[in-house]
Protein backbone atom coordinates (compact mmCIF):
# COMPACT_ATOMS: atom_id res chain seq x y z
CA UNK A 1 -11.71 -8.76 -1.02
CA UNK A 2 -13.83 -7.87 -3.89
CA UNK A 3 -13.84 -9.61 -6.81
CA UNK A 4 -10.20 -10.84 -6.47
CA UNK A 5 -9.16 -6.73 -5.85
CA UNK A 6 -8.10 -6.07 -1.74
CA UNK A 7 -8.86 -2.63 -0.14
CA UNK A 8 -6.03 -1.50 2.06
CA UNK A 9 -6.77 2.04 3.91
CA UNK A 10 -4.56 4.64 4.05
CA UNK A 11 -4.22 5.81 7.80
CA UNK A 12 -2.14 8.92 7.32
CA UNK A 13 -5.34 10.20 5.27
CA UNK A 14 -7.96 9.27 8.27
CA UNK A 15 -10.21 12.17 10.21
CA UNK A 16 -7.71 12.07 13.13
CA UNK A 17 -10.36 14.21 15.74
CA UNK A 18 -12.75 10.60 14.93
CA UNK A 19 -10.28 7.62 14.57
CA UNK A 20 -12.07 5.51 16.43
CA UNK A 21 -15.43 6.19 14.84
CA UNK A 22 -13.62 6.13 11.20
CA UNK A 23 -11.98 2.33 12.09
CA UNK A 24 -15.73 1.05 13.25
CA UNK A 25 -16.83 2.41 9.86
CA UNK A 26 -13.77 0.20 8.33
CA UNK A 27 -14.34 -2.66 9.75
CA UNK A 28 -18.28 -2.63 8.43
CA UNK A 29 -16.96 -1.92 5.59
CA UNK A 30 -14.83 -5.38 5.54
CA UNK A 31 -11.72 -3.68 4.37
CA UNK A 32 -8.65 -6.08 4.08
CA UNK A 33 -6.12 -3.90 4.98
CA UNK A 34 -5.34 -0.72 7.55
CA UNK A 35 -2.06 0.77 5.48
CA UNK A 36 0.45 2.30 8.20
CA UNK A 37 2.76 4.94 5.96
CA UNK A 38 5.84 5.50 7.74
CA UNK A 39 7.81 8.06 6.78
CA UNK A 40 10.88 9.67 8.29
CA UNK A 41 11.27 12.88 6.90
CA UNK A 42 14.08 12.01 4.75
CA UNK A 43 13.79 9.49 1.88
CA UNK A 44 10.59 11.23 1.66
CA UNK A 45 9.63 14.88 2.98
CA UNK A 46 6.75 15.10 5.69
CA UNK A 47 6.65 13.23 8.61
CA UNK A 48 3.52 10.54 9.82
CA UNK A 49 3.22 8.27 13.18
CA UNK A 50 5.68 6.47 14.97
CA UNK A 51 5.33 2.98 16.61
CA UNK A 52 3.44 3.99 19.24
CA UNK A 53 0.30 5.21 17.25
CA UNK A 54 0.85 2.19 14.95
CA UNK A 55 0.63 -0.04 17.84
CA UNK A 56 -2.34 1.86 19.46
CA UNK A 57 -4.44 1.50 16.29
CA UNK A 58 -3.54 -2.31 15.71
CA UNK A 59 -4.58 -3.00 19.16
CA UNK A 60 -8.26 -0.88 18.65
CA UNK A 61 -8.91 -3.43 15.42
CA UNK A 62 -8.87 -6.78 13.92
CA UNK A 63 -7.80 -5.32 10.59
CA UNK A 64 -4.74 -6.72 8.99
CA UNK A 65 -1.69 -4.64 8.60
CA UNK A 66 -0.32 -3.13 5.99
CA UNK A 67 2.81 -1.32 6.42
CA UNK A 68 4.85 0.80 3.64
CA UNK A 69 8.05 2.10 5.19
CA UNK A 70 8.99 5.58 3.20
CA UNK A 71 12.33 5.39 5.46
CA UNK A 72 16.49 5.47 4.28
CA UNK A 73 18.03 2.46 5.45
CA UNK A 74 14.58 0.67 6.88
CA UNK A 75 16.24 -2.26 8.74
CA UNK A 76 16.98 0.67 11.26
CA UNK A 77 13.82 0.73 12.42
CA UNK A 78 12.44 -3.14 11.63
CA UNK A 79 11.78 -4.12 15.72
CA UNK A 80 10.20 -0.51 16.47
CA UNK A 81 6.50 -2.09 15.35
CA UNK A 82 4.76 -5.18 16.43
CA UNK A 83 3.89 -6.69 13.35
CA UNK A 84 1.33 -9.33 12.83
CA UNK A 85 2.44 -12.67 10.99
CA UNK A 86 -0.05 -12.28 8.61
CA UNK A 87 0.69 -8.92 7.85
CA UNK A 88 2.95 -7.35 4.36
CA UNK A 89 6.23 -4.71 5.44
CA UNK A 90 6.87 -3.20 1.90
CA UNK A 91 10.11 -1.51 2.09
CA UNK A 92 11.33 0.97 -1.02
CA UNK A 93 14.36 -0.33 -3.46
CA UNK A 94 15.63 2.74 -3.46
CA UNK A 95 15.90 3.24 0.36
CA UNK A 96 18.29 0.10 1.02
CA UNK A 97 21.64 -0.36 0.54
CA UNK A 98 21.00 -4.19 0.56
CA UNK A 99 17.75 -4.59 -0.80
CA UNK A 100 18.16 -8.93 -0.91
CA UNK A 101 19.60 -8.94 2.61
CA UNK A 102 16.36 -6.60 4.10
CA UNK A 103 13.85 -8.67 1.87
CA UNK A 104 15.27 -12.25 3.35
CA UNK A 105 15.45 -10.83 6.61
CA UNK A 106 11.44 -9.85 6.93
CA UNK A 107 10.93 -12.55 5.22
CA UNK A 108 12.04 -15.18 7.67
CA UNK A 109 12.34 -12.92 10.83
CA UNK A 110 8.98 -10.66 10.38
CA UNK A 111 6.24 -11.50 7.97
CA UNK A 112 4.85 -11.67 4.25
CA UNK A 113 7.21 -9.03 2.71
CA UNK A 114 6.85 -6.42 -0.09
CA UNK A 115 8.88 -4.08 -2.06
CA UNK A 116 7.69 -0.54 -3.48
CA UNK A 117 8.96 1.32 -5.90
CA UNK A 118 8.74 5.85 -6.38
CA UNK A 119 7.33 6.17 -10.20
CA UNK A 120 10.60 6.99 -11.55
CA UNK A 121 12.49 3.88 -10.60
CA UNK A 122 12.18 0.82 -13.57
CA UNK A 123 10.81 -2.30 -12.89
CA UNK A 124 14.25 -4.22 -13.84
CA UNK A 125 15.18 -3.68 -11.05
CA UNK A 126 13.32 -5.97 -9.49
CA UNK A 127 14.36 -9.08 -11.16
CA UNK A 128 16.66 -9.97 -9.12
CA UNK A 129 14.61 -9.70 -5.96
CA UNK A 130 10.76 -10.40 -7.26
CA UNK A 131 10.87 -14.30 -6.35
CA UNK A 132 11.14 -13.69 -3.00
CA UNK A 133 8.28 -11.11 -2.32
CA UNK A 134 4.30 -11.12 -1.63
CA UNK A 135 3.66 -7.50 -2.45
CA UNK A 136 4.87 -5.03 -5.00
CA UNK A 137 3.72 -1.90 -4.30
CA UNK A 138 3.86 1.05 -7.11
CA UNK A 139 3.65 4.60 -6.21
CA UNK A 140 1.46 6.01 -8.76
CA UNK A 141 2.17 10.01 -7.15
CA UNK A 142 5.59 10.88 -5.61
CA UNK A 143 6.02 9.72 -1.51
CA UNK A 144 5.13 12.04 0.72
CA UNK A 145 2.39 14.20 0.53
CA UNK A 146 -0.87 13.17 0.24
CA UNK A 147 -3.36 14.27 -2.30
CA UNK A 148 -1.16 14.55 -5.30
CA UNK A 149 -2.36 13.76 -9.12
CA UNK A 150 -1.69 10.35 -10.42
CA UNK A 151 1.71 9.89 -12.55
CA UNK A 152 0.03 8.47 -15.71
CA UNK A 153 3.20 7.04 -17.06
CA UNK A 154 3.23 4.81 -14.24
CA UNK A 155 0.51 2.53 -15.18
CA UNK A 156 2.88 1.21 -18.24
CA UNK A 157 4.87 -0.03 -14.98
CA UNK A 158 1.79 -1.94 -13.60
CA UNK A 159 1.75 -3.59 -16.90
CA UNK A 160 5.13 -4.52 -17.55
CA UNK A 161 4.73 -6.32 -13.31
CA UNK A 162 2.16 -7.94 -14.74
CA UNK A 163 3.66 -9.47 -17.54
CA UNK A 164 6.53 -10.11 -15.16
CA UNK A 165 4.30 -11.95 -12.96
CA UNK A 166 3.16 -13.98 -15.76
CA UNK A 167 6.64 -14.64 -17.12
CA UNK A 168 7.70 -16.28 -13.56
CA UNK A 169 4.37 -18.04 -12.77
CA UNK A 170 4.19 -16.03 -9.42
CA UNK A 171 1.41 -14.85 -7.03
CA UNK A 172 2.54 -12.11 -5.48
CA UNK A 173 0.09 -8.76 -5.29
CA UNK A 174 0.66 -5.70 -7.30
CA UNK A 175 -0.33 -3.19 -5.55
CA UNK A 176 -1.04 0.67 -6.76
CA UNK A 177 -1.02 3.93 -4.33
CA UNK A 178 -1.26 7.65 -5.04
CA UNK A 179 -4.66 8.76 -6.31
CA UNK A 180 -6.53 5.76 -6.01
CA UNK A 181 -10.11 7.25 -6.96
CA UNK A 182 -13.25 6.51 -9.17
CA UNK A 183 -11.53 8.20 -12.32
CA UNK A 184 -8.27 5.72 -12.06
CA UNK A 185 -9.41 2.92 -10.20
CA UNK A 186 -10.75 1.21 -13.73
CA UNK A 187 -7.56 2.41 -15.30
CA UNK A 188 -5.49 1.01 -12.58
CA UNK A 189 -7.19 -2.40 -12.69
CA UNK A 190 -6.94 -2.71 -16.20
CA UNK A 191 -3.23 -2.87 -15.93
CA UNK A 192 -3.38 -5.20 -13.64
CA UNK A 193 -3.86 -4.03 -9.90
CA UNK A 194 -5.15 -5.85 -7.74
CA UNK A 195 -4.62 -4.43 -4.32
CA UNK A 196 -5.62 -0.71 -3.83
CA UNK A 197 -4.49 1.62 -1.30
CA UNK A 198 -7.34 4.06 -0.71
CA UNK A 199 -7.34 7.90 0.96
CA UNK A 200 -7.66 11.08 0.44
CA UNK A 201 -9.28 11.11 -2.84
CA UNK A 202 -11.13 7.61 -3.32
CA UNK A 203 -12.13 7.06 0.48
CA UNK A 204 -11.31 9.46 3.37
CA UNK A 205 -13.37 12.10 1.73
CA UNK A 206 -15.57 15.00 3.32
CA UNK A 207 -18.05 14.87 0.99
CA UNK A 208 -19.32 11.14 1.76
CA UNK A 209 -19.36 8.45 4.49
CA UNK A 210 -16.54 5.48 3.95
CA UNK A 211 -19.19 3.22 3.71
CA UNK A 212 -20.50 5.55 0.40
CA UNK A 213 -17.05 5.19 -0.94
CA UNK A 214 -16.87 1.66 -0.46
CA UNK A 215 -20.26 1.32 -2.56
CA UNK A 216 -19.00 3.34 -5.25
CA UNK A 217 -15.62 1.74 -5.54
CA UNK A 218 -17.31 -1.74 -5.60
CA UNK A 219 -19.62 -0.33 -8.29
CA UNK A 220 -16.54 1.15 -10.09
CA UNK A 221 -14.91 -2.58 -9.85
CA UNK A 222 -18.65 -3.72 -11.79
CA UNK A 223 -17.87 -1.87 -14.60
CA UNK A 224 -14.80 -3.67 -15.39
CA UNK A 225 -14.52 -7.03 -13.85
């Protein structure tokens, strides 16, 4: 943590021919978070890694887990991961049929649980779920594909879950991802962010060392906080 904002990094956009040297470089860099996209193909197009990669990495680190399911019906696939106690499973309101029952059910059978939301969906319809969740995640691009440009209207959304926050005297994160880079970070923060979910274009880049994105999104976070 940084100045109250969490780094969570985005797997799916990691130099797969140097994992192991990339999660070293993560762990210097005291990130909070490893984010594990899953994503079946349908609710979202693309495909990324099953359980058994998940697993494989979790057992190479002491990151935490963060895990954003981009999957119809998730409670399909809820026991396919071995998921830490202390780690957030952010499922998408408009994947699940039963949105409460899932929630409740990580809740009390998995761990902290979180609930994302594709830019065009409104944050009303959360209200009758946001007591019981840790994490709101906001996709500020489309799922799927990585390396898409950031969906300005969404920001309005991280400041209306702000204000939502504020209105119910709750705690839970609000977190942003899609596009997460020097230009929007300040933007992002502004609104009221406070857990980013970094890759393609603010971390996993080829033109710098994680550890020089790290510097330069801590000196981004300066500015502003």
């Amino acid at each position: 943590m940084y100045k109250g904002i969490t780094f969570s990094a985005s797997l799916m956009c990691i130099d797969w021919l140097n994992v192991e040297k990339q999660i070293e470089e993560l762990e210097e860099s005291l990130v909070d978070y490893i984010h594990y996209d899953i994503i079946d193909g349908n609710f979202a197009p693309d495909f990324t890694m099953g359980s058994s990669i998940v697993n494989l990495v979790q057992n190479k680190t002491s990151i935490k887990s963060d895990f954003h399911l981009m999957v119809d019906e998730p409670s399909r696939i809820f026991d396919a991961f071995n998921v830490p106690k202390d780690s957030f499973f952010t499922i998408h309101q408009e994947a699940c049929r039963n949105l409460y029952r899932d929630l409740i059910y990580i809740k009390q059978k998995i761990c902290k649980v979180g609930v994302a939301l594709s830019p065009a969906t409104n944050i009303d319809t959360l209200e009758y779920v946001i007591e019981e969740v840790d994490n709101v995640l906001l996709m500020t691009v489309s799922p799927g594909y990585m390396g898409q440009r950031l969906v300005p209207q969404v920001l309005k959304k991280v400041e209306q879950l702000k204000k939502l926050r504020e209105d119910y005297k709750l705690n839970f994160k609000i977190t942003v991802d899609g596009n997460v880079n020097l230009e929007n970070i300040p933007k992002m923060i502004d609104a009221g962010a406070d857990n980013l979910v970094l890759g393609s274009s603010g971390l996993f880049r080829k033109d710098r060392s994680i550890k020089k994105s790290i510097e330069l999104i801590k000196e981004c976070i300066d500015k502003i906080i």
